[in-house]
Protein backbone atom coordinates (compact mmCIF):
# COMPACT_ATOMS: atom_id res chain seq x y z
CA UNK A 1 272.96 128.41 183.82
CA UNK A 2 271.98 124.89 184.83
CA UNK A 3 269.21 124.59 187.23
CA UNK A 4 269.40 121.41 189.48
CA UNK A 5 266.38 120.55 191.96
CA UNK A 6 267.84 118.72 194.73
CA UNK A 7 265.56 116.54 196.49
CA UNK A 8 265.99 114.98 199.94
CA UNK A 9 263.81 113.66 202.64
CA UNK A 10 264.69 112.86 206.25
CA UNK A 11 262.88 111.59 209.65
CA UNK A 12 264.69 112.34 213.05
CA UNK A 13 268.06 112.34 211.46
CA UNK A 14 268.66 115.90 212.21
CA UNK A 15 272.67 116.03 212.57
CA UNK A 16 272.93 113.90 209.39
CA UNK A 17 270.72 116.17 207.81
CA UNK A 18 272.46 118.88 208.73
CA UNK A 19 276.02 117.43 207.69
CA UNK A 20 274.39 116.46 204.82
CA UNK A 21 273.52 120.24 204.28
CA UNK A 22 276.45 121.70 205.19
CA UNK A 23 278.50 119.35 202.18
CA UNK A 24 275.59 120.79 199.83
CA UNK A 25 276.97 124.28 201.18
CA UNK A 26 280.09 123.64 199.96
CA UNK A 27 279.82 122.21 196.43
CA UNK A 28 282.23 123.67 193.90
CA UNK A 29 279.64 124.67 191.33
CA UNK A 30 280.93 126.02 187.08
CA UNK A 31 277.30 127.33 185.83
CA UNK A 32 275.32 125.11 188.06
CA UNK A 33 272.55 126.78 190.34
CA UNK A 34 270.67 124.49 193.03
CA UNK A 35 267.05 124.84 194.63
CA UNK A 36 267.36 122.69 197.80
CA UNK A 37 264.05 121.01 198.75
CA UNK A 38 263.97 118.83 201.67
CA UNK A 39 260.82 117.09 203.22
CA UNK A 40 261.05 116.66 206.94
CA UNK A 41 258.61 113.70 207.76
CA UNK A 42 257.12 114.17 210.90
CA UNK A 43 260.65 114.55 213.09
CA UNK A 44 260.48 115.23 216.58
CA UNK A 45 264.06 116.06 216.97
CA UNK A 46 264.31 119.47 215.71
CA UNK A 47 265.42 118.90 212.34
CA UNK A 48 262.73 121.49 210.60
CA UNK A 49 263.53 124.30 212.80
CA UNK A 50 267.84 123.38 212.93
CA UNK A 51 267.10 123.66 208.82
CA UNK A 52 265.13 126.48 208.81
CA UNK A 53 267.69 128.51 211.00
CA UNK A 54 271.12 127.54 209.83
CA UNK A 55 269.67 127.07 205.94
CA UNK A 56 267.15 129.35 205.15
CA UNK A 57 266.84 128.82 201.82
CA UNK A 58 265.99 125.03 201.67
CA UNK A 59 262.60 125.24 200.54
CA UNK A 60 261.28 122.82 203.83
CA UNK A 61 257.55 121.07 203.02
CA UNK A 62 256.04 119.07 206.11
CA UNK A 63 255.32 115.11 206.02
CA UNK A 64 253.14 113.29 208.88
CA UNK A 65 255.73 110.62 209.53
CA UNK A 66 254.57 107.86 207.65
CA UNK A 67 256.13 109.11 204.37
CA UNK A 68 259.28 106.85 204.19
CA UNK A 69 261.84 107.32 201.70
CA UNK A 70 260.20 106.65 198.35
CA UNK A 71 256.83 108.69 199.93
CA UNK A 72 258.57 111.87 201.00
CA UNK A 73 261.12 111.64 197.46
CA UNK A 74 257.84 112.16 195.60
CA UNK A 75 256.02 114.89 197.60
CA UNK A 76 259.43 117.16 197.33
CA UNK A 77 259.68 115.52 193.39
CA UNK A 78 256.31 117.20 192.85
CA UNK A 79 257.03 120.54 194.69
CA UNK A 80 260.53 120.67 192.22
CA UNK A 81 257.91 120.40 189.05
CA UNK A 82 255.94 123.20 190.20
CA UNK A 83 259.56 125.03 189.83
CA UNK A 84 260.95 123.12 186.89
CA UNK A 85 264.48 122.63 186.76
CA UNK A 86 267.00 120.97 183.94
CA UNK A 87 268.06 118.25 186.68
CA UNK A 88 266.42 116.13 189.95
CA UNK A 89 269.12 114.85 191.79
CA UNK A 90 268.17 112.19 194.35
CA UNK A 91 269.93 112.97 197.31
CA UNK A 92 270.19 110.48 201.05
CA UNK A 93 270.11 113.00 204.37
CA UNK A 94 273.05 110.47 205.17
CA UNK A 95 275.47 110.93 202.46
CA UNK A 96 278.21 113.17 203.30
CA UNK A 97 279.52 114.36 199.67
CA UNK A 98 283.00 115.46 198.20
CA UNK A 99 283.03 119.33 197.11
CA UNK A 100 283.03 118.55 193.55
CA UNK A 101 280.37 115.77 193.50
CA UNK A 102 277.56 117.80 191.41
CA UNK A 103 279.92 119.46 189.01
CA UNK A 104 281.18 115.98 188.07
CA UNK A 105 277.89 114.38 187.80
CA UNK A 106 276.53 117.13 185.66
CA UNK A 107 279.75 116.68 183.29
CA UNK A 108 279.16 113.18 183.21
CA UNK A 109 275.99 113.48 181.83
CA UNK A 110 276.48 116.26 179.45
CA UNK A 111 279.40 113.48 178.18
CA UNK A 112 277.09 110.75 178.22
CA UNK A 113 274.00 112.61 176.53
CA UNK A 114 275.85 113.49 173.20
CA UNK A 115 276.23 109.93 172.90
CA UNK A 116 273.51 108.18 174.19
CA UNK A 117 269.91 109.10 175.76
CA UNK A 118 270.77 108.54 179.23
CA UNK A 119 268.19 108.66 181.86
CA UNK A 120 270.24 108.69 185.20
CA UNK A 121 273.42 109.31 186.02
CA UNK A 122 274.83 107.71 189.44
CA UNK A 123 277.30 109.16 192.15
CA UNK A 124 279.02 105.77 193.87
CA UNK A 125 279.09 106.10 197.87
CA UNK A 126 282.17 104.77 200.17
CA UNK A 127 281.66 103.01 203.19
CA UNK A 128 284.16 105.19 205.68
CA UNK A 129 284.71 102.46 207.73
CA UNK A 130 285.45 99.74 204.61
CA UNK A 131 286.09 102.46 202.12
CA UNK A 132 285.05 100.34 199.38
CA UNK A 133 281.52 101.38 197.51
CA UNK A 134 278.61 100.73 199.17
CA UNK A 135 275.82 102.38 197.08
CA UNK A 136 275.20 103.47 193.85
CA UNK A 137 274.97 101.78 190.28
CA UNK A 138 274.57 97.67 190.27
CA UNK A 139 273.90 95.11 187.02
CA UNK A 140 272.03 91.92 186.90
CA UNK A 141 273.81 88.85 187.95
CA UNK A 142 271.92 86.66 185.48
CA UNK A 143 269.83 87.25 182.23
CA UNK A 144 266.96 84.59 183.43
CA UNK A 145 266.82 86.09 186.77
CA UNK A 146 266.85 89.71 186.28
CA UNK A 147 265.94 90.23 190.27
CA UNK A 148 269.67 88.85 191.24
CA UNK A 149 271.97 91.56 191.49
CA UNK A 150 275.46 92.36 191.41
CA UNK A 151 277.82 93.91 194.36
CA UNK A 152 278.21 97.70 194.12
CA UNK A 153 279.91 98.01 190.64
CA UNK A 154 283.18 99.88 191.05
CA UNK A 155 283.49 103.07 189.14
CA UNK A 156 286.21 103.61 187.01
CA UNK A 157 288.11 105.90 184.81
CA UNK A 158 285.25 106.30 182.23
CA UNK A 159 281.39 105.98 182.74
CA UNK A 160 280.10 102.30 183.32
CA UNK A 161 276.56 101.35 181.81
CA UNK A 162 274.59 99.64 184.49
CA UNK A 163 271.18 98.09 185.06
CA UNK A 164 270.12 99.03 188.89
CA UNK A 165 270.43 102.61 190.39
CA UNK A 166 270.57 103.17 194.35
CA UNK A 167 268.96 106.53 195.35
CA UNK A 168 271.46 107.64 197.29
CA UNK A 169 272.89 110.39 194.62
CA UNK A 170 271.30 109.92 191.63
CA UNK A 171 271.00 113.11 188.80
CA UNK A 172 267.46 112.51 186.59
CA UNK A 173 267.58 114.38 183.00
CA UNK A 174 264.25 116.66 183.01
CA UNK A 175 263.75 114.56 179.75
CA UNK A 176 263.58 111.64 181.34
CA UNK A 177 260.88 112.62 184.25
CA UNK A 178 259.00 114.38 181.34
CA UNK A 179 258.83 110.68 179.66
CA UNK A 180 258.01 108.30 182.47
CA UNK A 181 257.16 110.59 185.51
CA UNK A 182 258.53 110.84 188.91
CA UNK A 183 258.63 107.70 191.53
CA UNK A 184 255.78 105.28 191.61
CA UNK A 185 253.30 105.86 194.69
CA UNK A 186 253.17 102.01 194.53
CA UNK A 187 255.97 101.83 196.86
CA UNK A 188 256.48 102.59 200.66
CA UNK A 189 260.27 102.98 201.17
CA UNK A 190 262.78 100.68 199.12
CA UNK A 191 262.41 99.23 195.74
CA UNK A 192 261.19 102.83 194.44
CA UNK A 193 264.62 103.85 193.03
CA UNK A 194 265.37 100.05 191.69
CA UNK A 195 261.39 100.61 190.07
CA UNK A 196 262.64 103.79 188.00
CA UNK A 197 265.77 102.66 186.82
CA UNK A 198 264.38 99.85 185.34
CA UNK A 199 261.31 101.71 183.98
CA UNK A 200 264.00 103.91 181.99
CA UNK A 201 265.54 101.39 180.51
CA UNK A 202 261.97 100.15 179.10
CA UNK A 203 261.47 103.78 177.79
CA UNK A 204 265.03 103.63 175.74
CA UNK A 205 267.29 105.52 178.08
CA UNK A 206 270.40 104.56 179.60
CA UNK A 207 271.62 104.70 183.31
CA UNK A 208 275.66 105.37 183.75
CA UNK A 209 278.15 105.11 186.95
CA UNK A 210 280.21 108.27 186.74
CA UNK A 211 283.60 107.85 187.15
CA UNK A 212 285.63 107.97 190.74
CA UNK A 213 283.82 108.54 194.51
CA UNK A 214 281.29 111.24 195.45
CA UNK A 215 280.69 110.96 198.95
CA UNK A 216 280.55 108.35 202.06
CA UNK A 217 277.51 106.70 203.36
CA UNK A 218 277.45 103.75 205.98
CA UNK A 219 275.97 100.80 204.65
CA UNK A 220 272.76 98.64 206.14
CA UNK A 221 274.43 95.99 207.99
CA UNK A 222 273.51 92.23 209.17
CA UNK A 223 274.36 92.92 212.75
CA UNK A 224 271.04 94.24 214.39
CA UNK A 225 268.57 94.07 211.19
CA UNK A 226 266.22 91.87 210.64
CA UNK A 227 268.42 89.22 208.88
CA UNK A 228 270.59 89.09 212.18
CA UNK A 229 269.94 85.59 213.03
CA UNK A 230 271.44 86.54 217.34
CA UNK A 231 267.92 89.05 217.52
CA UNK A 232 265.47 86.37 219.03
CA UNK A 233 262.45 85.42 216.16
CA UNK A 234 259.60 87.44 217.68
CA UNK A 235 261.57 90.60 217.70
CA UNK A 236 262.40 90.47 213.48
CA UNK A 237 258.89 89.27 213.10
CA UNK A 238 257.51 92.75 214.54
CA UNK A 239 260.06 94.22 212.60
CA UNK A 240 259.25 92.93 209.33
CA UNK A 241 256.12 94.69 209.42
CA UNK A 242 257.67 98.07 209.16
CA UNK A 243 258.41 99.43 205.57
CA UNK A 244 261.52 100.81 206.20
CA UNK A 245 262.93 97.33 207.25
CA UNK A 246 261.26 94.77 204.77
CA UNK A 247 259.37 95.81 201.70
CA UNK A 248 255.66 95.04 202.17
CA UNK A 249 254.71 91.88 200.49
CA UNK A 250 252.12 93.76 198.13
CA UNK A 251 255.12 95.83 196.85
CA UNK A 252 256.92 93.06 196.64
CA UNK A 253 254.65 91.30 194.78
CA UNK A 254 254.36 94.20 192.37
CA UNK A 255 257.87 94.59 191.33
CA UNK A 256 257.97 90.94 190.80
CA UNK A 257 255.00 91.27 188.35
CA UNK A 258 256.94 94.40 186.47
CA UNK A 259 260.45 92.96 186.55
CA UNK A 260 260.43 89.40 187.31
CA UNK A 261 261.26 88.25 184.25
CA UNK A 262 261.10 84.54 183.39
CA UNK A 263 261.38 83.36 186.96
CA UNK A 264 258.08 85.55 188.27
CA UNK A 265 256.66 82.54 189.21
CA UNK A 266 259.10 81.38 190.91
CA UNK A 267 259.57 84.59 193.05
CA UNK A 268 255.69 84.19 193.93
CA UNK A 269 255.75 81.65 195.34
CA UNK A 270 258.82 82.40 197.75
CA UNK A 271 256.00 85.92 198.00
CA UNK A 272 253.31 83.15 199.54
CA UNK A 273 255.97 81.62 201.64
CA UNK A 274 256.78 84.54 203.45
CA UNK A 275 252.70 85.15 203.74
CA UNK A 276 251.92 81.80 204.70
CA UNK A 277 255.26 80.57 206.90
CA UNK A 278 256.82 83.96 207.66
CA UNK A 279 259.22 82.64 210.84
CA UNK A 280 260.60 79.88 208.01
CA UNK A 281 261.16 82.44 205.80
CA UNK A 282 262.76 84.76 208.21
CA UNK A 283 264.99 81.82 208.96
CA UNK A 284 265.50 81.08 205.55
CA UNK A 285 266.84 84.26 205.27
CA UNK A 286 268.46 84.94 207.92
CA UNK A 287 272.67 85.37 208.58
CA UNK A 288 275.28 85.27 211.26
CA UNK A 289 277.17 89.10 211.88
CA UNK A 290 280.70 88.48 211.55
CA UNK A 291 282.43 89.74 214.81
């Protein structure tokens, strides 16, 4: 028997959460056994008690609502240890997946392994709306700017090698936590699952796209972020300050220093721009919604 530690963490999401669940519930499974643990962060909506009744045996741990994603990944990450498991599979409260999604990552990787030392193995998202991906494995645009990535790579009939993981489903050999550890603590929300990809690939392992689609998941859109250049200024300033909308500049400035590359200088100075001149560099870059 496989044993695969699903982790999730959620915040006043609580019917996502629950569909989210309820695909879990219904995975096709060959020899696969899963230990759900979920961190609600501090919601207010109901979500821990909704969990609690309709799935009992999620193994629920408590957050104070300043967790974020990256935050809340680890406190469940380290819960799963206490456990062990042969898998961690990174799982979004608002991906809805197909019924065969784990069995086919878990094949994947048992493909992969006897051929390579992989270290992640990706589940590619659709956007319902665009059905075309919108999360899951992405590669470097460039080799001098390793920072500049690619579109959502498109999965194909075979595994794709890739150099950027999103966190959205993502399955994490127990060999490779066991080498570099869970998520960094040095990060707030994003840039955590971008931060381990890359740190497997500096400890020799590989990170593949599994073939075909695993689930939906709406994408972050321009219309009403903070790039949404019809929000007046003052509004996306305020909102720049939260970690779930723009990575804190400290963050920033430490995956630059990690994974910059040849242009880190470069991106620290666009770092003391934003610091210095934040509504030009809000403007800078900032984008029209198409209609």
């Amino acid at each position: 028997m496989i044993n695969v530690a699903v982790l999730l963490t959620c915040h006043n999401r609580r019917e996502k959460t629950l569909r989210c669940l309820a695909t879990l519930a219904r995975q096709q499974l060959t020899g696969i056994c899963l230990t759900i643990y979920l961190v609600d962060d501090g919601s207010v909506d109901g979500t821990k008690d909704a969990v609690a009744s309709q799935y009992p045996d999620v193994i629920l741990l408590e957050g104070h609502g300043e967790l974020y994603w990256n935050g809340g990944m680890r406190l469940c990450w380290q819960r799963a240890l206490q456990d062990g498991a042969d898998f961690y599979l990174w799982l979004n409260d608002d991906v809805s997946l197909v019924n065969d999604a784990i069995d086919r990552l878990v094949a994947c990787y048992l493909y992969q392994a006897s051929l390579h030392q992989v270290g992640a193995v990706i589940g590619t998202m659709l956007d319902p709306t665009a059905n075309k991906p919108s999360y899951g494995g992405r590669n470097k645009k460039y080799s001098f700017h390793p920072l500049a990535l690619s579109d959502v790579l498109i999965p194909g009939e075979s595994a794709i090698e890739c150099d950027y993981i999103n966190g959205n489903l993502c399955l994490i050999p127990a060999k490779a936590q066991q080498t570099i550890g869970i998520l960094s603590d040095r990060f707030t929300h994003s840039m955590g699952d971008f931060d381990y990809g890359l740190r497997l690939q500096a400890a020799g392992f590989s990170l593949w796209v599994a073939p075909g689609q695993f689930g939906y998941c709406t994408p972050h859109l321009i219309k009403g972020s903070v790039r949404d250049a019809s929000i007046d200024m003052a509004t996306r300033l305020q909102w720049t300050k939260k970690p779930n909308v723009w990575p804190p500049l400290q963050e920033w400035l430490w995956f630059v220093r990690l994974h910059g590359g040849p242009i880190r200088p470069f991106l620290q100075v666009k770092a003391i721009l934003r610091r210095q001149l934040p509504r030009l560099w809000l403007w800078l870059n900032q984008s029209r919604p198409e209609a």
